[in-house]
N, C-alpha and C. Protein backbone atom coordinates (compact mmCIF):
# COMPACT_ATOMS: atom_id res chain seq x y z
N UNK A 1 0.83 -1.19 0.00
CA UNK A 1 0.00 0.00 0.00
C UNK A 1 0.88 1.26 0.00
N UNK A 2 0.50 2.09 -1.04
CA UNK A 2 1.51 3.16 -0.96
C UNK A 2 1.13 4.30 0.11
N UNK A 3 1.67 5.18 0.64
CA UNK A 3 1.64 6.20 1.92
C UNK A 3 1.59 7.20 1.27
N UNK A 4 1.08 8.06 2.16
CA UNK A 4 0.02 9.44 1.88
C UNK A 4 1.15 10.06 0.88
N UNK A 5 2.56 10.20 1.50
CA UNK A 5 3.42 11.10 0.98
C UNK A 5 3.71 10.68 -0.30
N UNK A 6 4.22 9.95 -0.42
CA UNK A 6 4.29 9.46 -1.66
C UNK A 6 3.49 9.72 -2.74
N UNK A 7 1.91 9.38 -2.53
CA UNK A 7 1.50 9.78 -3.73
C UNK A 7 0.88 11.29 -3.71
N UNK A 8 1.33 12.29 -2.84
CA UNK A 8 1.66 13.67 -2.75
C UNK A 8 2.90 13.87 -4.32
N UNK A 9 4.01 13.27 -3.69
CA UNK A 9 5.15 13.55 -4.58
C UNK A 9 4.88 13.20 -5.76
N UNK A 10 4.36 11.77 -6.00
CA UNK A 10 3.92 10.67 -7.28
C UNK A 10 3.10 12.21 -8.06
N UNK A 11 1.82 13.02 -7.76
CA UNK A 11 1.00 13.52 -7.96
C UNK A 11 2.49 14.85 -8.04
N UNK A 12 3.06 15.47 -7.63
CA UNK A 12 3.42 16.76 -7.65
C UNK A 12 4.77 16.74 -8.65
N UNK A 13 4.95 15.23 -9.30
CA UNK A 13 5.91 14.60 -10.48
C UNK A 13 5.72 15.32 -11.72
N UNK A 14 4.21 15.96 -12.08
CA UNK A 14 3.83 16.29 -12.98
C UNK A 14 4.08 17.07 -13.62
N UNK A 15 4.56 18.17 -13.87
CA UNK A 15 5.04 19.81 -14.16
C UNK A 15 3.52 20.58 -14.80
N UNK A 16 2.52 19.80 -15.06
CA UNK A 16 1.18 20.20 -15.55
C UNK A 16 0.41 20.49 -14.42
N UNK A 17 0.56 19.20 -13.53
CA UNK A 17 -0.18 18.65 -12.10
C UNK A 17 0.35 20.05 -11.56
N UNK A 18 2.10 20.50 -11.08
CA UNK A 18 2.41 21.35 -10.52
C UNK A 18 1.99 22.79 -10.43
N UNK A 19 2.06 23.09 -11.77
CA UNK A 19 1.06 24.58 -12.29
C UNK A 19 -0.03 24.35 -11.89
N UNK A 20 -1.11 23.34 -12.13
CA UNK A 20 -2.42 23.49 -11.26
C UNK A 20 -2.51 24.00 -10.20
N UNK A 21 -1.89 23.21 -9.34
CA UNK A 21 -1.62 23.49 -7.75
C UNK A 21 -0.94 24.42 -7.97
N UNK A 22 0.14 25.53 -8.31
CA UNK A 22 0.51 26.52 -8.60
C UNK A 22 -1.09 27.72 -8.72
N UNK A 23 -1.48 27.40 -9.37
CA UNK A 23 -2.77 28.16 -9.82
C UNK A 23 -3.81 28.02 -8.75
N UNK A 24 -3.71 27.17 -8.19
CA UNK A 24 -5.24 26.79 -7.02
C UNK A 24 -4.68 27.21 -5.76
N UNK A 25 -3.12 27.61 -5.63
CA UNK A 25 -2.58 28.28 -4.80
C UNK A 25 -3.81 30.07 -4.35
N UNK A 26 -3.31 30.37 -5.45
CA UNK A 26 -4.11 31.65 -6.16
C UNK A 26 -5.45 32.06 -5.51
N UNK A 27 -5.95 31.06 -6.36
CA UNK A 27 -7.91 30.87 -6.00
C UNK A 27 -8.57 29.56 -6.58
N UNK A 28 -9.13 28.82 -6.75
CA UNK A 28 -10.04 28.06 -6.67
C UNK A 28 -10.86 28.44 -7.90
N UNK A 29 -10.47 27.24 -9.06
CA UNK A 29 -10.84 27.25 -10.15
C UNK A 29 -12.03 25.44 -10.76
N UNK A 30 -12.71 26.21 -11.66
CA UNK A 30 -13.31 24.91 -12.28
C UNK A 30 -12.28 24.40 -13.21
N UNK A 31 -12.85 23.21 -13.70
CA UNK A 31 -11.50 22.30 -14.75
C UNK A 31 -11.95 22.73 -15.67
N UNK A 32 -12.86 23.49 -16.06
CA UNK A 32 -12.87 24.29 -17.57
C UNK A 32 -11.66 25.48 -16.90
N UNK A 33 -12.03 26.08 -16.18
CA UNK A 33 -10.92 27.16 -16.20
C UNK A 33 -9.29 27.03 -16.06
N UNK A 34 -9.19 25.56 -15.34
CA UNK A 34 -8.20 24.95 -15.20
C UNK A 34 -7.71 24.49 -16.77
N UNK A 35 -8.23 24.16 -17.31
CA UNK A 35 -7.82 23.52 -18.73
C UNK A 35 -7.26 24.34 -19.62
N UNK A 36 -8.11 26.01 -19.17
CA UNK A 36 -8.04 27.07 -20.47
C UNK A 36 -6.98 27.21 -21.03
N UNK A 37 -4.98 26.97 -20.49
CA UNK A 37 -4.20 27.73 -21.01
C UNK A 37 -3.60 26.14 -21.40
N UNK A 38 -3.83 25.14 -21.17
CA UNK A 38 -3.59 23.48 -21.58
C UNK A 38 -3.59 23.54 -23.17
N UNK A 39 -3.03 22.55 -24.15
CA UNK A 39 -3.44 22.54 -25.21
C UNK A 39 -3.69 21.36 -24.67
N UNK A 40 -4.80 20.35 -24.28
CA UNK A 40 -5.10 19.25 -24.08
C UNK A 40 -6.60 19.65 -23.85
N UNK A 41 -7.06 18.11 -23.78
CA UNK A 41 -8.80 18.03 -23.42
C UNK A 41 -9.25 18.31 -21.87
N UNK A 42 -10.85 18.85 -21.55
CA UNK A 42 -11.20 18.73 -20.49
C UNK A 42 -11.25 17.78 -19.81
N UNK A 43 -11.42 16.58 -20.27
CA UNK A 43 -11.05 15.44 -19.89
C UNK A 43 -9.24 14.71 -19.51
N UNK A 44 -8.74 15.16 -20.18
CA UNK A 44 -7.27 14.99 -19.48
C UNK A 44 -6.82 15.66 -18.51
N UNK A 45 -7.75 17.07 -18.21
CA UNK A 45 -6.92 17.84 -17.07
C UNK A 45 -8.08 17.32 -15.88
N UNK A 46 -9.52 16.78 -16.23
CA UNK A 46 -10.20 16.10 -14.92
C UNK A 46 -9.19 14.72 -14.87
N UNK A 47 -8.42 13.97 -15.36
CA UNK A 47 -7.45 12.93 -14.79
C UNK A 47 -6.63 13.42 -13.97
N UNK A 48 -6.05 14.77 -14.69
CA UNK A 48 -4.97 15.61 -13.87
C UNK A 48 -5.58 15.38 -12.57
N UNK A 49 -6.62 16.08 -12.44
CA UNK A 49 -7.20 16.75 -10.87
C UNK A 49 -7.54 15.33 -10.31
N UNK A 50 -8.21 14.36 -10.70
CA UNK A 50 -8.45 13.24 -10.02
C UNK A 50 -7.17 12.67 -9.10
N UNK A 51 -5.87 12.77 -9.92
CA UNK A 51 -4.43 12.18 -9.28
C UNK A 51 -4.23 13.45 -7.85
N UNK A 52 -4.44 14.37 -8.42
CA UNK A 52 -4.50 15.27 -7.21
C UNK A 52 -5.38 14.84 -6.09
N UNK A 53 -6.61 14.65 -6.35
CA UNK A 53 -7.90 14.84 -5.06
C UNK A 53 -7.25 13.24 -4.69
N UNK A 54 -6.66 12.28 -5.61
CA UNK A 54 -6.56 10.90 -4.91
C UNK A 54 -5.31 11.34 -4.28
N UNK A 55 -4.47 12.21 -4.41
CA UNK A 55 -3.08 12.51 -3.28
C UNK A 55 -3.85 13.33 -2.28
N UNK A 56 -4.62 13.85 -2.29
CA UNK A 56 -5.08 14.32 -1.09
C UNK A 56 -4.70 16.18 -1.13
N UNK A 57 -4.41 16.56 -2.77
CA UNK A 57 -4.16 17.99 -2.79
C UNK A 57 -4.97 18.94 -2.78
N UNK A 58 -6.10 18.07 -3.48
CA UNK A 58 -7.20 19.29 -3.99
C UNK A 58 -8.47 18.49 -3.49
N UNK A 59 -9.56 19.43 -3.26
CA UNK A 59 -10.84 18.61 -3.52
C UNK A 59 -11.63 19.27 -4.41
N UNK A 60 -12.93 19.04 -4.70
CA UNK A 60 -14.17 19.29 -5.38
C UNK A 60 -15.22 19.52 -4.77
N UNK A 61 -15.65 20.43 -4.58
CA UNK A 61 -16.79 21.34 -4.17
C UNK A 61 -17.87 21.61 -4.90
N UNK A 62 -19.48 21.99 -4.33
CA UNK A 62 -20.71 22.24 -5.39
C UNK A 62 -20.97 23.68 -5.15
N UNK A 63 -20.79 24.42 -5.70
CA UNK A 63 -21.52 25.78 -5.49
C UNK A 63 -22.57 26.40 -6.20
N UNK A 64 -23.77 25.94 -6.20
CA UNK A 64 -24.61 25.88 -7.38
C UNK A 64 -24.51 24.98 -8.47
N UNK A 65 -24.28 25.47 -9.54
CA UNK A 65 -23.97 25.03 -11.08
C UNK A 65 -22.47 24.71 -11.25
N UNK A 66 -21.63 25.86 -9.92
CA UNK A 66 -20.44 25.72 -10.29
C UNK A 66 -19.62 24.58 -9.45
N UNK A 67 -18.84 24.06 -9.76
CA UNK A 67 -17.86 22.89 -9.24
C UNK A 67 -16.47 23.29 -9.39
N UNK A 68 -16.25 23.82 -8.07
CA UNK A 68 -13.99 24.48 -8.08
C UNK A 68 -14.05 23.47 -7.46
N UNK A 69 -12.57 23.46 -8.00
CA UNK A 69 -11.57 22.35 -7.24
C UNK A 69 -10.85 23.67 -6.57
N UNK A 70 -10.48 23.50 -5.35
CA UNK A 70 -9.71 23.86 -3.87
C UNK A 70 -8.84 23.17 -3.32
N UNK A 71 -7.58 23.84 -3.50
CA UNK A 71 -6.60 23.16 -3.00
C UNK A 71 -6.52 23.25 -1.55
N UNK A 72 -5.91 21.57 -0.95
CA UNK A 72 -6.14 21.21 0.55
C UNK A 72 -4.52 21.67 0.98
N UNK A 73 -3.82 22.99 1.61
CA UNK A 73 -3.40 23.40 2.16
C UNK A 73 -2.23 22.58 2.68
N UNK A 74 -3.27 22.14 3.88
CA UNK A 74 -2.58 20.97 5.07
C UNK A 74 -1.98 20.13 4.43
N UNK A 75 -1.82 20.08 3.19
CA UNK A 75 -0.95 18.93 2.95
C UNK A 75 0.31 18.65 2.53
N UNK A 76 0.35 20.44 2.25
CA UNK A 76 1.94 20.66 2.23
C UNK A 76 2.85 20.95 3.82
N UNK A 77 1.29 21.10 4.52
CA UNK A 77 2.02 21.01 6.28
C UNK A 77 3.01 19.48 6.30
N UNK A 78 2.46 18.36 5.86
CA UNK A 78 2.63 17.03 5.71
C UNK A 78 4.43 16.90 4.73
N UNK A 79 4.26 17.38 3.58
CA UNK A 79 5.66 17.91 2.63
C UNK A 79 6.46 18.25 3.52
N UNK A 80 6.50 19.72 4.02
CA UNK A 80 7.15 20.18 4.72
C UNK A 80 7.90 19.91 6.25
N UNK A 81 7.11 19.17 6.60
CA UNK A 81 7.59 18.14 8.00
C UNK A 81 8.48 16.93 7.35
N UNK A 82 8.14 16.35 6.40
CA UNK A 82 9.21 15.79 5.82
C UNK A 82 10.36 16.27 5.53
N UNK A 83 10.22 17.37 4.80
CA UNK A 83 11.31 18.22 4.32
C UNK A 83 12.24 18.33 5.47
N UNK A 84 11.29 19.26 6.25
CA UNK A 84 11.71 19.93 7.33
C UNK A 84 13.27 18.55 7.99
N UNK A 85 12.39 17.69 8.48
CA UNK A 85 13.24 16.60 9.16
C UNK A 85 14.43 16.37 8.41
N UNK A 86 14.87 16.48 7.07
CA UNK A 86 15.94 16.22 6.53
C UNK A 86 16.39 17.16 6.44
N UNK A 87 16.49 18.68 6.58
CA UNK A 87 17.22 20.37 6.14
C UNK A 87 17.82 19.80 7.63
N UNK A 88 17.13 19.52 8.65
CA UNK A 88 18.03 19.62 10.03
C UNK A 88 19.11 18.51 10.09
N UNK A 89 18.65 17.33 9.71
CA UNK A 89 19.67 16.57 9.65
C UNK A 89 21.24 16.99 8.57
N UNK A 90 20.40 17.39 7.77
CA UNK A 90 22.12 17.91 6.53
C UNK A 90 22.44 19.33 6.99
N UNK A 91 21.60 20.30 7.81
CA UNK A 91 22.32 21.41 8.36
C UNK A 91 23.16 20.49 9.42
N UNK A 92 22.98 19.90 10.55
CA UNK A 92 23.67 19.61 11.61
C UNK A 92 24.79 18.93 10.55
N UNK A 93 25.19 17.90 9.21
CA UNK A 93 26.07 17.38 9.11
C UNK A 93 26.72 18.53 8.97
N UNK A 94 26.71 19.62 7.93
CA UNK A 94 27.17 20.94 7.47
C UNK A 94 27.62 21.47 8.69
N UNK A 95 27.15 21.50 10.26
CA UNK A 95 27.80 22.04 11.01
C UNK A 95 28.82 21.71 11.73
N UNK A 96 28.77 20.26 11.54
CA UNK A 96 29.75 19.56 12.73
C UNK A 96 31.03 19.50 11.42
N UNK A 97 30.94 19.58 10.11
CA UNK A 97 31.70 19.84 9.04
C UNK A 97 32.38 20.74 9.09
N UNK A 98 31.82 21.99 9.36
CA UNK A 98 32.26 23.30 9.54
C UNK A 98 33.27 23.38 10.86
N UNK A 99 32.74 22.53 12.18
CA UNK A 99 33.98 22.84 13.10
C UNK A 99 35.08 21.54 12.82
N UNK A 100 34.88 20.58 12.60
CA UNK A 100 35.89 20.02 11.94
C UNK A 100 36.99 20.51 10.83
N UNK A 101 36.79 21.19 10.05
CA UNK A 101 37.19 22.07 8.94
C UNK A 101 38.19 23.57 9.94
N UNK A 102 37.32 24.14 10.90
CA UNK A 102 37.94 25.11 11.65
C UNK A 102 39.16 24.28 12.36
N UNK A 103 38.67 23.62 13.02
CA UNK A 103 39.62 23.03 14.15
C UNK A 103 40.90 22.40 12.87
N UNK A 104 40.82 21.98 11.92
CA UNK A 104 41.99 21.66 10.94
C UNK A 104 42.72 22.60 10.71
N UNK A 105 41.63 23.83 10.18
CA UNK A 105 42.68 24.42 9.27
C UNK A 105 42.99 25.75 9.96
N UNK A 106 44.39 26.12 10.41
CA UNK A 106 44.65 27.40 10.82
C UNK A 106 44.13 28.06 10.33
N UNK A 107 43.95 29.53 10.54
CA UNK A 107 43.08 30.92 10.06
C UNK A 107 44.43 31.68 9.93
N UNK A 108 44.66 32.91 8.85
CA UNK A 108 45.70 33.68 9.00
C UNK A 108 45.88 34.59 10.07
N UNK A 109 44.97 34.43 11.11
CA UNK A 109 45.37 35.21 12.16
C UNK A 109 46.26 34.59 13.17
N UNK A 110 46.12 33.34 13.22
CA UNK A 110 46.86 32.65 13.91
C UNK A 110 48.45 32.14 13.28
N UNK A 111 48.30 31.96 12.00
CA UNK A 111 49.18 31.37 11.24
C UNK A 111 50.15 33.20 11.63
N UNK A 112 49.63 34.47 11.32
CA UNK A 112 50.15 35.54 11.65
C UNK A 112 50.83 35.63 12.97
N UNK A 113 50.32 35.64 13.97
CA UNK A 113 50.81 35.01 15.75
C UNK A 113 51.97 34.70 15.86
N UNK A 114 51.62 33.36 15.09
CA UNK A 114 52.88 32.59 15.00
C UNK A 114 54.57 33.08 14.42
N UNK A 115 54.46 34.19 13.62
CA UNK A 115 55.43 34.81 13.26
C UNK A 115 56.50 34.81 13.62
């Protein structure tokens, strides 16, 4: 069974998929309006959005006649805690790098001292 994140990423693989969600960032569009700048069918960009609402990016709403898709926020809270957990782990390697690197290499102020 694949995990939530995954098919976040699987779904955000797209560079078409991405501009959507780029755009629904914005405001909250129908898949006719979503489609408009596509050279493809209304029907290929409702697959688009389906891979989305099945990652859990966007949903579908009734507002009358009209039907936006709305992008679900919280789910880049989900991205970002991932993310997040690995920037700290490769900052801390980068830091303990950095005093390793100091503690090696004299500085010319010291190498100056030494005179």
């Amino acid at each position: 069974m694949e995990d939530r994140l995954s098919k976040v990423f699987a779904a955000l693989a797209d560079p078409t998929r991405r501009d959507m969600v780029a755009r629904l960032a914005a405001d909250d569009a129908t898949v006719n309006e979503l489609a408009e700048p596509y050279d493809v069918s209304v029907q290929a960009v409702s697959k688009h959005i389906k891979v989305l609402e099945d990652a859990g990016l966007v949903r579908r709403s009734r507002q009358a006649q009209r039907r936006p898709v709305h992008l679900e926020a919280e789910v880049f809270d989900l991205m970002t805690a991932w993310i997040e957990r690995y920037r700290r782990q490769i900052e801390e390697r980068y830091r303990r790098l950095d005093d390793l690197l100091a503690a090696e290499v004299p500085t010319e102020t010291n190498e100056g001292a030494a005179s």
